[in-house]
Protein backbone atom coordinates (compact mmCIF):
# COMPACT_ATOMS: atom_id res chain seq x y z
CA UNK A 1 -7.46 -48.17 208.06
CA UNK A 2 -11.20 -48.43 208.28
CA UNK A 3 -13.16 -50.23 205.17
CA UNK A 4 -16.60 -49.51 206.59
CA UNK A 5 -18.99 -48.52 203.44
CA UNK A 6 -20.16 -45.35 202.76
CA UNK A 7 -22.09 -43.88 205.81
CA UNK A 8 -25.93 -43.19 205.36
CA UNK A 9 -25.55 -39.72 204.84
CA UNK A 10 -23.16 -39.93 202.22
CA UNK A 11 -25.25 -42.70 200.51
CA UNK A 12 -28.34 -40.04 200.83
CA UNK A 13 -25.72 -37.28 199.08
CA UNK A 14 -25.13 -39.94 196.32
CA UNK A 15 -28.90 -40.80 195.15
CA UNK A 16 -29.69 -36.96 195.27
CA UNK A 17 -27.18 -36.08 192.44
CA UNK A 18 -28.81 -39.19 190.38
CA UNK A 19 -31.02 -37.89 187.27
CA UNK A 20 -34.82 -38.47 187.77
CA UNK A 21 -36.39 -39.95 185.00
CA UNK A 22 -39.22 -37.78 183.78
CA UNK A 23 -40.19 -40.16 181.35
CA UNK A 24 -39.50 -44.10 180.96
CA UNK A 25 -40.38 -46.28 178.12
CA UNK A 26 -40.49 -49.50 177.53
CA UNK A 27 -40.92 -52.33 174.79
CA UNK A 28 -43.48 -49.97 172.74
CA UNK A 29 -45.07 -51.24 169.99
CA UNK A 30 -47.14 -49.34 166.99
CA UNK A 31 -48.27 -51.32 164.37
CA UNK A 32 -50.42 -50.02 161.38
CA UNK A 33 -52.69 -52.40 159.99
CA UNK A 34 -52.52 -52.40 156.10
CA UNK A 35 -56.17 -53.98 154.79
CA UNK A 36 -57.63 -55.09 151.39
CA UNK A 37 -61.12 -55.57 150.71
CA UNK A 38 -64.08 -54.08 148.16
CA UNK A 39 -66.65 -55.09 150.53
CA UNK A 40 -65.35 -56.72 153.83
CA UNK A 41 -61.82 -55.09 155.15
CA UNK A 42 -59.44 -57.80 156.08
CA UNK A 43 -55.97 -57.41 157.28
CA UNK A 44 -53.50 -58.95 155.02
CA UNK A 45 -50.39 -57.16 156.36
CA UNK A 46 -49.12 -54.86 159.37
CA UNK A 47 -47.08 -51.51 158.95
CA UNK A 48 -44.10 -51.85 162.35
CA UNK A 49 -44.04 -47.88 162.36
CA UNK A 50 -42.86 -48.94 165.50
CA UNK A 51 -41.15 -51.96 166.83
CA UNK A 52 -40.18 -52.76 170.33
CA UNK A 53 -38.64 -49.44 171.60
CA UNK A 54 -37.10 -48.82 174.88
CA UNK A 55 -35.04 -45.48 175.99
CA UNK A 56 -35.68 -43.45 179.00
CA UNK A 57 -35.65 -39.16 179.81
CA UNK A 58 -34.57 -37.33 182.78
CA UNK A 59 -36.18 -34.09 184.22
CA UNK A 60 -34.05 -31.07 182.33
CA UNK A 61 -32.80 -33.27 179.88
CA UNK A 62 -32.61 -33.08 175.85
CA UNK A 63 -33.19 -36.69 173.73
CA UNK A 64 -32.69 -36.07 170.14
CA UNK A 65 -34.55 -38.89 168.31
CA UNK A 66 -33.01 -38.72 164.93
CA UNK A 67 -33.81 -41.10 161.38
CA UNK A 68 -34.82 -40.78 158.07
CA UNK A 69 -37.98 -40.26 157.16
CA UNK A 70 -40.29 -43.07 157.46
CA UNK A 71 -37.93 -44.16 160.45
CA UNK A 72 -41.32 -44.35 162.77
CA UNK A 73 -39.66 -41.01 165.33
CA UNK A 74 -42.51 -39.30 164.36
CA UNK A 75 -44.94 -42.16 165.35
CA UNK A 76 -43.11 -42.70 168.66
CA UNK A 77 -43.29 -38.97 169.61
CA UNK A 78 -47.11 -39.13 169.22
CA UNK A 79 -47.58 -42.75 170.59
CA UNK A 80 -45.56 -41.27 174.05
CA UNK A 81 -47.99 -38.31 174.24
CA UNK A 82 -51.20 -41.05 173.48
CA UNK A 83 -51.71 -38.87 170.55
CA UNK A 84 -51.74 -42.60 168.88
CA UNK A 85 -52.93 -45.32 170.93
CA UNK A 86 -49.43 -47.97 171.20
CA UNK A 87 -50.40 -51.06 170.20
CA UNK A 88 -48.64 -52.79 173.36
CA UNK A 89 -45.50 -51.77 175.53
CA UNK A 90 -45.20 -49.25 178.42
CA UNK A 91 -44.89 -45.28 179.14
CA UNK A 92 -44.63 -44.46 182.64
CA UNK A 93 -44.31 -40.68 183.41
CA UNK A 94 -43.18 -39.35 186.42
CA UNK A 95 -43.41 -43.16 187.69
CA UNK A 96 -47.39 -43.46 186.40
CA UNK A 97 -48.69 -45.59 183.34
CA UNK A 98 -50.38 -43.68 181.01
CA UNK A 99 -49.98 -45.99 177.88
CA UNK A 100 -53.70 -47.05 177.46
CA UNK A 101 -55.12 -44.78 179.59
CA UNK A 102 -58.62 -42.92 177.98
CA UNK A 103 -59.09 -39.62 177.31
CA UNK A 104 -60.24 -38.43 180.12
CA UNK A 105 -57.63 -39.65 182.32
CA UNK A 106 -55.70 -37.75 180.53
CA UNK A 107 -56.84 -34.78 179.61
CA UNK A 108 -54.89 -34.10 183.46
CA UNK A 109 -51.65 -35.02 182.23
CA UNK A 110 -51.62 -32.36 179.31
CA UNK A 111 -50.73 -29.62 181.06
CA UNK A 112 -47.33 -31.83 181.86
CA UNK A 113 -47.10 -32.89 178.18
CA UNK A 114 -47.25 -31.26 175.18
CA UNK A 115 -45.90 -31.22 171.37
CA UNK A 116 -44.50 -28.16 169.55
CA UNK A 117 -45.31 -29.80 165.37
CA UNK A 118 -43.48 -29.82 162.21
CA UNK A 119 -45.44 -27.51 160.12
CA UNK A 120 -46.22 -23.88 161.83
CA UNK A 121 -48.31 -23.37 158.78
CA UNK A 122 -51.02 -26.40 159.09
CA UNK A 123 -50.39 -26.59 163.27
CA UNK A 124 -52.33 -23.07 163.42
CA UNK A 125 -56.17 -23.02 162.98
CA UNK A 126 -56.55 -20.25 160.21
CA UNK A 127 -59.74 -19.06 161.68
CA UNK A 128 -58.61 -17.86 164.78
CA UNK A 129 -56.70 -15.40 166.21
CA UNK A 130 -53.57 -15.36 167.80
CA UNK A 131 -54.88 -14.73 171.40
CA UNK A 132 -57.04 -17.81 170.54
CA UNK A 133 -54.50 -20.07 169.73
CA UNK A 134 -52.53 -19.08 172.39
CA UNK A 135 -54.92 -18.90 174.93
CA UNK A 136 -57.25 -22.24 174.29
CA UNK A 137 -54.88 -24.44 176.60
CA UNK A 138 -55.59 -21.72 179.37
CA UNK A 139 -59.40 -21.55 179.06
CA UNK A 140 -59.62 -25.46 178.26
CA UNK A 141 -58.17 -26.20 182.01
CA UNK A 142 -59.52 -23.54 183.40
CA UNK A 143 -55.93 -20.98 184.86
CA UNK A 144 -57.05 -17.89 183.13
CA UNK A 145 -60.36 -15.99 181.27
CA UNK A 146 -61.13 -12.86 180.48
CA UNK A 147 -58.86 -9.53 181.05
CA UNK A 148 -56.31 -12.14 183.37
CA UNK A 149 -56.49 -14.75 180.14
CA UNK A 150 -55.28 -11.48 177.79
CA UNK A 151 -52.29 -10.36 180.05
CA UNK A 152 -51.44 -14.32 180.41
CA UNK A 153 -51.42 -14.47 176.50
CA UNK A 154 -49.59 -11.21 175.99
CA UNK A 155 -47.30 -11.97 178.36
CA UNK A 156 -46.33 -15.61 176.33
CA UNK A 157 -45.85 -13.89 173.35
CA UNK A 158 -43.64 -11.76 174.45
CA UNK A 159 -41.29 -14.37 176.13
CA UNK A 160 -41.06 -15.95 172.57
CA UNK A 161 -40.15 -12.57 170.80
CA UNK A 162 -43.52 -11.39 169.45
CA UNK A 163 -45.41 -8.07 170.31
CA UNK A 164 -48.51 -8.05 172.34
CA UNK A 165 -50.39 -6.06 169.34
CA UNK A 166 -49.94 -9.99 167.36
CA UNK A 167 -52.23 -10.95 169.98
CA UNK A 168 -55.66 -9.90 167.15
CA UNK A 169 -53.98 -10.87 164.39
CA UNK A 170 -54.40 -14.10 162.02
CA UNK A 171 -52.05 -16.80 161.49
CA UNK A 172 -51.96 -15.71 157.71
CA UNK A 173 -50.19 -12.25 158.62
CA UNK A 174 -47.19 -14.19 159.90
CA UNK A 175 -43.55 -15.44 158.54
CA UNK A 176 -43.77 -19.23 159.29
CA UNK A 177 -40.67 -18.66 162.37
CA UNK A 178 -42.83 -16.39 163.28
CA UNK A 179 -45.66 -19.01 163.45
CA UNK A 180 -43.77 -21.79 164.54
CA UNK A 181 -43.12 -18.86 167.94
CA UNK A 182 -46.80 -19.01 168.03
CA UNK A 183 -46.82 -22.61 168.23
CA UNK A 184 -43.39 -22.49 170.92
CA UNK A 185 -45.92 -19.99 173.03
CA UNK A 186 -49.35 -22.61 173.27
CA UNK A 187 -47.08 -25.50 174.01
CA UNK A 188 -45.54 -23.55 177.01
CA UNK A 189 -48.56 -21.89 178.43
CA UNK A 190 -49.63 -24.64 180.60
CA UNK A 191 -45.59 -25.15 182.10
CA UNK A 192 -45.69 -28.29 180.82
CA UNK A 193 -42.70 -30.80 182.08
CA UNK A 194 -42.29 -32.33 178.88
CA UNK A 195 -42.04 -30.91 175.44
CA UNK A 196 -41.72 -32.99 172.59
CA UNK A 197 -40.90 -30.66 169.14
CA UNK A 198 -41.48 -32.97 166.53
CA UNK A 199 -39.17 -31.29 163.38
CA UNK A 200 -39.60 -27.71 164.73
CA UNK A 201 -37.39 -26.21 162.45
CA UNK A 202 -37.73 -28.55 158.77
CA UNK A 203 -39.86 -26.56 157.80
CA UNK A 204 -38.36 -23.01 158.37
CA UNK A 205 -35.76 -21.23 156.14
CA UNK A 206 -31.97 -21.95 156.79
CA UNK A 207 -31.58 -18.42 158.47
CA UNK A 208 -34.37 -18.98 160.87
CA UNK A 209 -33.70 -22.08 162.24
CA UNK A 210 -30.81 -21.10 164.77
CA UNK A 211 -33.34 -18.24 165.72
CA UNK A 212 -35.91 -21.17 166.67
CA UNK A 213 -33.35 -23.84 168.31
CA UNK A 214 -31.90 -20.90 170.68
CA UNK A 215 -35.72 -19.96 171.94
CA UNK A 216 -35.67 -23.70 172.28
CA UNK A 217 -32.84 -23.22 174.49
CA UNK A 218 -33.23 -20.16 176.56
CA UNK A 219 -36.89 -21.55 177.23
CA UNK A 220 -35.47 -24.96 178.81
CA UNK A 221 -33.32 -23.19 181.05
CA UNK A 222 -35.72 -20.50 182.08
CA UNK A 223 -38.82 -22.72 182.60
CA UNK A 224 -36.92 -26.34 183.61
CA UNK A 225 -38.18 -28.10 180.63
CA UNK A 226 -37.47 -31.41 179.57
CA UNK A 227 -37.65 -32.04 175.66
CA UNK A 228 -37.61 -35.11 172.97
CA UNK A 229 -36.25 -33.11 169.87
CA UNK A 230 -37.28 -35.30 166.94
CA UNK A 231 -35.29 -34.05 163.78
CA UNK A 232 -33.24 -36.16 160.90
CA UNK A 233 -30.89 -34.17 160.40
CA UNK A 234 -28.52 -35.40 162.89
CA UNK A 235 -25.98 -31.97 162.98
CA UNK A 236 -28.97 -29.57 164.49
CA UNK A 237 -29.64 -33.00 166.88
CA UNK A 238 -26.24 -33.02 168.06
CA UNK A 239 -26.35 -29.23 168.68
CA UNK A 240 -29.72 -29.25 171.07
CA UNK A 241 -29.41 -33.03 172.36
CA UNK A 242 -27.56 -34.18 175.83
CA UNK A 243 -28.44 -37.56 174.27
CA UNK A 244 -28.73 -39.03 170.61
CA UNK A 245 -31.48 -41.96 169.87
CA UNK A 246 -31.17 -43.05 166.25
CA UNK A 247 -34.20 -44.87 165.11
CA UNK A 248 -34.24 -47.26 161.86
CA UNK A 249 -37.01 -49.08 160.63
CA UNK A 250 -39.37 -48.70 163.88
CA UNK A 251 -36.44 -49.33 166.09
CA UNK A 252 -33.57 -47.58 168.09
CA UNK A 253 -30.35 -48.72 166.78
CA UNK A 254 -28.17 -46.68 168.52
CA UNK A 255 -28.30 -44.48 172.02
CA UNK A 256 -25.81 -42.31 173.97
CA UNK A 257 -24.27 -39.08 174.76
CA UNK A 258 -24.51 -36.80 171.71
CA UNK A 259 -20.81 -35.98 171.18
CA UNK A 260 -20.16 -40.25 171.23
CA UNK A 261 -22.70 -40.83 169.28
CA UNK A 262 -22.01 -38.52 166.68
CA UNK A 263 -17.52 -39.17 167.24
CA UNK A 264 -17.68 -42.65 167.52
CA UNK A 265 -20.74 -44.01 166.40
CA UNK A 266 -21.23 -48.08 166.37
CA UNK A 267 -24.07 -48.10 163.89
CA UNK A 268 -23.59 -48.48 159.78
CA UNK A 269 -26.46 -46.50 160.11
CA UNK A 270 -25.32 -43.98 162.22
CA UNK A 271 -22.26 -43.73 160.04
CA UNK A 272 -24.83 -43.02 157.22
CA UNK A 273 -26.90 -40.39 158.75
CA UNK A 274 -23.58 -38.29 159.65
CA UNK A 275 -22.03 -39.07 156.24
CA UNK A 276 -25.15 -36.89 154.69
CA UNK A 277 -24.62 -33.96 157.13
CA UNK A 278 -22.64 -31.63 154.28
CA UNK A 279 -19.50 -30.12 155.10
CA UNK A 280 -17.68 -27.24 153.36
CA UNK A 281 -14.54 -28.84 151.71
CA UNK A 282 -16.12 -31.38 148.78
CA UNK A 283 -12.61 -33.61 148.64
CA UNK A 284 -13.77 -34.02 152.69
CA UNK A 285 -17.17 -35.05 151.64
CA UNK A 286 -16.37 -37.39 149.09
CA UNK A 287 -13.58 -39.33 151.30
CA UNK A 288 -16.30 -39.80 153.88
CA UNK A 289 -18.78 -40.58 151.71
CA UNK A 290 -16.72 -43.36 150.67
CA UNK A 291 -15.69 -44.13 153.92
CA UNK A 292 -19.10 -45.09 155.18
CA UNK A 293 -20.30 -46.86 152.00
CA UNK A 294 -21.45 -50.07 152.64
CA UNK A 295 -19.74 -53.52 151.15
């Protein structure tokens, strides 16, 4: 019987079915600092919005980063884009640094990265029109201007369910899912690698927000995107998420698949989070509500 190790070929077969980390970070740090002063500011105290996080993303791959509010998953989904300059710690994407880096180095990189926000209603400059909106990443990095620029534009809309005549209108004349489309439609119009959708749907109506999560969806699979879906309510996180980061207090306190996460979690504060999802039967609820309730 031979006990030779696996041949080079077969080793070869092996690392190509390993995930490829879009995005890697490491140890990052935000601090705030809080300061005091009539005439001369001095810093008496520091706000850890974020504290020491680690996790990593693969390419086609769905992280739900899920907390309470004031948890600092907001703050981490900007400090990864450099939205916020980290106070220390590492992002490396696609294997390159970019914590630090100025912005002009990378003003590059956002056509790989960018952010779908919270609120459709203040993400959308009033004064423009659609077309505008839309188009601005286009013109800004230079794909696409006049007539080509329209059809581009028109053509964006459309893949997120909206008619090419929106293209003159004003941000004013839409439903805010149909706003938060409009938003869906600039942050794919570069093919960006990573999306980040930083509570895409807490701000919509109950009915909309399946409507919103399946675009989310069908767009991942159509255009290979990777997303960090930022949301605390830990039921629509489960839903969208391959995996589940739950963030406490500026740190990540638990991390894994979403079904173990959410069946077995390890956390008391995981137990919390999924304790506060509501479910139909109220005898249910209460029993789990007391199951979970801390000593």
């Amino acid at each position: 019987m031979s006990v030779d190790g696996p041949k080079s070929d077969d080793i070869g077969d092996i690392q190509t079915h390993r995930p490829e980390l879009l995005l890697e970070v490491a140890d990052l740090v935000k601090h705030f600092p809080v300061k005091r002063g009539l005439v001369f500011d001095r810093e008496v105290d520091q706000v850890r919005a974020v504290d020491g996080v680690s996790f990593s993303v693969a390419r086609g791959e769905t992280l739900g980063l899920v907390g309470e509010s004031g948890s600092g998953k907001s703050t981490l989904a900007r400090t990864v884009l450099q939205l916020l300059e980290p106070s220390s710690g590492s992002v490396r994407f696609e294997g390159r640094e970019i914590a630090g880096l100025s912005r002009r180095a990378m003003r590059p990189l956002r056509r790989e990265m960018q952010m779908v926000f919270q609120d459709p209603y203040a993400s959308l400059n009033p004064r423009k029109r659609v077309g505008q909106i839309v188009g601005e990443p286009l013109l800004l990095q230079g794909v696409a201007r006049g007539a080509a620029l329209r059809r581009e534009v028109q053509e964006l809309l459309a893949r997120v369910g909206l008619a090419a005549e929106h293209y003159d209108r004003f941000p004013h004349e839409f439903s805010g899912g149909q706003r938060q489309r409009i938003g869906i439609a600039r942050a794919i119009a570069l093919r960006p690698k990573l999306i980040v959708a930083d509570e895409p749907v807490s701000a919509l109506d109950v009915s909309i927000r399946a409507q919103i999560v399946n675009l989310l969806a069908d767009l991942q699979e159509e255009l290979e995107l990777t997303y960090i879906f930022v949301a605390h309510d830990i039921g629509i996180v489960r839903h969208v998420s391959d995996r589940i980061a739950v963030m406490h207090e500026g740190k990540i306190v638990e991390e894994g698949p979403a079904d173990q996460v959410c069946d077995q979690p390890r956390d008391a504060y995981t137990k919390q989070l999924l304790a506060a999802v509501p479910i139909p039967d109220p005898r249910e609820a209460r029993s789990r509500r007391r199951a979970v309730r801390p000593s």
